[in-house]
Protein backbone atom coordinates (compact mmCIF):
# COMPACT_ATOMS: atom_id res chain seq x y z
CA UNK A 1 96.16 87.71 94.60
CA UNK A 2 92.62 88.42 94.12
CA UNK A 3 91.66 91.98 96.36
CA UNK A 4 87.94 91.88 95.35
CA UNK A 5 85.39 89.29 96.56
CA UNK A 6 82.24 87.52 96.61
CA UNK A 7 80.98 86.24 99.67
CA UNK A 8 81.82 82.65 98.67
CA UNK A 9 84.96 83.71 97.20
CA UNK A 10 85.78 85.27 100.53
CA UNK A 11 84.55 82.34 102.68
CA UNK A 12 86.49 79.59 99.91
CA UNK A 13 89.73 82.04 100.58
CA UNK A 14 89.14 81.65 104.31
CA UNK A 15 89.37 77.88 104.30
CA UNK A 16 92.00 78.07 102.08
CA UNK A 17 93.96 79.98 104.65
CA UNK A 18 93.00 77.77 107.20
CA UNK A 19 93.98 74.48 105.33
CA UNK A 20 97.60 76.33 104.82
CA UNK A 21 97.84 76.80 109.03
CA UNK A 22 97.27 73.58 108.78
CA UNK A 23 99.97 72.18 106.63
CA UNK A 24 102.26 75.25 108.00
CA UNK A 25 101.52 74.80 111.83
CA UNK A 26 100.50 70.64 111.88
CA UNK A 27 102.64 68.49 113.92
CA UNK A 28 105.12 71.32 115.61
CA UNK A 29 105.82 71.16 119.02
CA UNK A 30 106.44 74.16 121.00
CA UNK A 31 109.60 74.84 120.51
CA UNK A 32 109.34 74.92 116.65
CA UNK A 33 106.40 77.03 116.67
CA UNK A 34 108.50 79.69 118.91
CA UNK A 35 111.34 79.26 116.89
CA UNK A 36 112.58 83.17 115.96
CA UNK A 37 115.03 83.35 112.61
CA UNK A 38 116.23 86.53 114.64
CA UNK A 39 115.76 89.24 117.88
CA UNK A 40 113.15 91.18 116.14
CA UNK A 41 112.00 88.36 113.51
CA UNK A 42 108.25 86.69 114.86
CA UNK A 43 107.89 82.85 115.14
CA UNK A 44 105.31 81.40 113.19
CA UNK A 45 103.55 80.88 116.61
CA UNK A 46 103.65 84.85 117.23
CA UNK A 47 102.28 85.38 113.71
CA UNK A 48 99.50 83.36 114.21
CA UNK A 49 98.91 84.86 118.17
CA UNK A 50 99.17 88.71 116.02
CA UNK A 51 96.40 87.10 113.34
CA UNK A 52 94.08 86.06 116.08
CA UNK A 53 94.42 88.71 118.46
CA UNK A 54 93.45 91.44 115.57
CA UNK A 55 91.33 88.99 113.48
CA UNK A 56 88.97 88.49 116.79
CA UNK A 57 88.93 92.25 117.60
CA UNK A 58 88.27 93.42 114.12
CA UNK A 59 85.00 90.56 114.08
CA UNK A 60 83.61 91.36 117.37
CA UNK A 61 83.49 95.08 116.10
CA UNK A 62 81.76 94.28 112.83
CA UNK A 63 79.18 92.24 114.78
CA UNK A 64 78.41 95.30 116.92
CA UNK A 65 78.07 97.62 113.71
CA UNK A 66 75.82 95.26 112.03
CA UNK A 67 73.77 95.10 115.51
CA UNK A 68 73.35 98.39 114.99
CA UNK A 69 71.88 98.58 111.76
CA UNK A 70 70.58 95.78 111.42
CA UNK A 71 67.22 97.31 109.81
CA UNK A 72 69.14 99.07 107.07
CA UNK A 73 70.98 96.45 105.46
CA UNK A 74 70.10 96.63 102.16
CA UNK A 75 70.72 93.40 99.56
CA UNK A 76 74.77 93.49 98.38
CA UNK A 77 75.08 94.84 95.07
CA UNK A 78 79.22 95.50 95.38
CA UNK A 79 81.54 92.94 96.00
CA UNK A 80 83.51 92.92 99.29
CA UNK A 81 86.79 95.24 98.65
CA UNK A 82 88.51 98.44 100.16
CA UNK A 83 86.75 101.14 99.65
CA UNK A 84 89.06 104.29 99.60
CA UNK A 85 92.47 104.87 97.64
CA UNK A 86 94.24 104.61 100.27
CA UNK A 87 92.86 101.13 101.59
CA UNK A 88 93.30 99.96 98.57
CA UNK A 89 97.16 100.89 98.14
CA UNK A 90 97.54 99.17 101.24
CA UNK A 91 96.15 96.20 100.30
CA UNK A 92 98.34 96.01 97.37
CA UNK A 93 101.31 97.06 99.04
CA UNK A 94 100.92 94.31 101.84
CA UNK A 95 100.31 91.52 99.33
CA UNK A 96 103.48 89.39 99.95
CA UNK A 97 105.75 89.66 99.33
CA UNK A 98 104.72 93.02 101.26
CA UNK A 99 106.45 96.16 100.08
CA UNK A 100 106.12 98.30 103.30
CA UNK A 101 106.89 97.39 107.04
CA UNK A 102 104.66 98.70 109.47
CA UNK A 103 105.52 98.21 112.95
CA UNK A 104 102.27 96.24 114.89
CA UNK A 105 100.12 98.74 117.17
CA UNK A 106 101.33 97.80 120.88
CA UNK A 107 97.52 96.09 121.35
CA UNK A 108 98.19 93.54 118.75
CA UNK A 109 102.25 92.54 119.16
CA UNK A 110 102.40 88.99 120.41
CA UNK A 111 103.87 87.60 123.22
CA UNK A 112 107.76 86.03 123.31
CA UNK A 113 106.70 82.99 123.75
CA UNK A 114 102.64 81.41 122.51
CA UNK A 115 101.15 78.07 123.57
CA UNK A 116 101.32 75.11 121.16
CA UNK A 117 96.91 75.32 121.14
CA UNK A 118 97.73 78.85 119.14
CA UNK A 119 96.72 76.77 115.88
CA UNK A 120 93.50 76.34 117.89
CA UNK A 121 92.65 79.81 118.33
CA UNK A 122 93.55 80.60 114.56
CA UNK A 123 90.52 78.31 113.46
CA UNK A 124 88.37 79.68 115.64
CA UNK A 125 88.98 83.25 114.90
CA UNK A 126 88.90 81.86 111.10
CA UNK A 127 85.52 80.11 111.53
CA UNK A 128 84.01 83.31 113.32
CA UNK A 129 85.01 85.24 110.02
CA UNK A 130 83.31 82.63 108.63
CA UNK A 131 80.58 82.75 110.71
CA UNK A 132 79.92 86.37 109.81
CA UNK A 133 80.35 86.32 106.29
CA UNK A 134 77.85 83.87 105.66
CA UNK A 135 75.23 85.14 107.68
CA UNK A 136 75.60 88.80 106.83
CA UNK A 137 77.65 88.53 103.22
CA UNK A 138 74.54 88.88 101.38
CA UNK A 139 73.97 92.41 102.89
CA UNK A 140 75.39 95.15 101.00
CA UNK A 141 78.06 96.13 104.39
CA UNK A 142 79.97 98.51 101.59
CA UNK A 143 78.30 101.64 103.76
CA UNK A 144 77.92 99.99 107.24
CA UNK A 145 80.82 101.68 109.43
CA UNK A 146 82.13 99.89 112.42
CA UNK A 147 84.89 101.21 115.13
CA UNK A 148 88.69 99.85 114.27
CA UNK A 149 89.33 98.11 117.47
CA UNK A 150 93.10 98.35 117.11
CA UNK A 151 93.42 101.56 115.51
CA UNK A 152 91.60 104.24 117.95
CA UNK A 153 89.40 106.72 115.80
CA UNK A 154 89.56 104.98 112.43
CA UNK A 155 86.04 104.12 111.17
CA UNK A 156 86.18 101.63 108.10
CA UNK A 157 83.40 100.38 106.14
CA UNK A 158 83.06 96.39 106.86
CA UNK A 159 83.56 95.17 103.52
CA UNK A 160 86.97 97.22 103.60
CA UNK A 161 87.87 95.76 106.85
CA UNK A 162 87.42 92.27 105.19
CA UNK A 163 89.38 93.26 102.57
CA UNK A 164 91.97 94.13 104.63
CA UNK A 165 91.39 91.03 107.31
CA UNK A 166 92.46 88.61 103.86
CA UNK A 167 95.25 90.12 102.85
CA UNK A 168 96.53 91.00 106.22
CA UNK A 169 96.27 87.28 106.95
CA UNK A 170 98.43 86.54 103.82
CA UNK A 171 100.61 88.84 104.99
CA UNK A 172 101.63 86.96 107.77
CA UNK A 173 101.11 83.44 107.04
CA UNK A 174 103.61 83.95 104.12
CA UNK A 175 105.91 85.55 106.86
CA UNK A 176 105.35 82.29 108.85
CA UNK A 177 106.10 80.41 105.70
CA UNK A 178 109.44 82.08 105.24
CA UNK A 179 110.38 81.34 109.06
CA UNK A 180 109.64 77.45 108.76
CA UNK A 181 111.56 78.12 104.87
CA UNK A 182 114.53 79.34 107.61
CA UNK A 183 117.97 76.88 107.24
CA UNK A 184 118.04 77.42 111.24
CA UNK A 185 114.43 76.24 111.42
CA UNK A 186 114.09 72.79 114.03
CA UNK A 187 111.95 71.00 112.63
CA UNK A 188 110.52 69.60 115.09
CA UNK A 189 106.99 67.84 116.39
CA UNK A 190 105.00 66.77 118.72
């Protein structure tokens, strides 16, 4: 999958993750959604609750760098990609189907059980991404910092905290994919 963007790619792969929530998520009741393939396996419901928790942290925190520096922004010249080696082995290592398992920081692990309107929340944290990218993608955010809000005392440049936002997203909704994909899956809806 593409690891390098510009902002409309970014924004088009966005929607496109959105539209698959959609066709994923659409029409399950509760009990589907919760639905766990085993004791430490997620639902598609908790992988969605993880995505939204972090996605909306991770936003909020790039809004307050930009805030900040606001009168530097300078016009992009790079597209939007991790910056260091290692952010970049990690976002080809978690391209799914991931090749390493990390275990979720404690801030981020989702509930047992989520709430049907979890769907909900996912397009809302998806449009804020949104949101942001289109009214800042055309500032070069390759050198504006902002503070990890999962990960105490990691600093990442935005555009690498993008990076990682997309493929941590397909991360999970292919996780999600391969619970519904589950023979023991109930299929059922609302």
């Amino acid at each position: 999958m593409k690891n390098s963007y510009t902002p409309e790619e970014y924004t088009a792969e966005l929607q496109r993750q959105t539209q698959q929530v959609a066709s994923l998520a659409g029409g399950l009741d509760d009990s589907a959604l919760n639905w766990q393939p085993g004791p430490k396996s997620w639902s598609i419901g908790q992988c969605l609750d993880h995505l939204v928790v972090m996605n909306t942290a991770m936003v909020g925190a790039m809004r307050e760098a930009v805030s900040e520096n606001l009168d530097q922004l300078e016009p992009r010249q790079k597209p939007i990609e991790a910056a260091s080696w290692l952010t970049r082995w990690y976002v080809d290592h978690t391209e799914p189907p991931p090749k390493i398992k990390l275990r979720a920081p404690g801030k981020i692990v989702p509930p047992s059980q989520v709430s049907g309107d979890v769907r909900t929340r996912f397009e809302a944290a998806q449009q804020a991404l949104l949101d942001f990218v289109r009214e800042f993608g055309s500032a070069d955010l390759g050198d504006v910092r902002y503070k990890n809000a999962i990960v105490s005392g990691v600093r990442l440049s935005i555009d690498t905290g993008l990076a990682l936002i997309a493929v941590h997203n397909r991360r999970h909704l292919w996780q999600a994919e391969q619970v519904k994909g589950n023979a023991g899956f109930p299929h059922g809806s609302r």
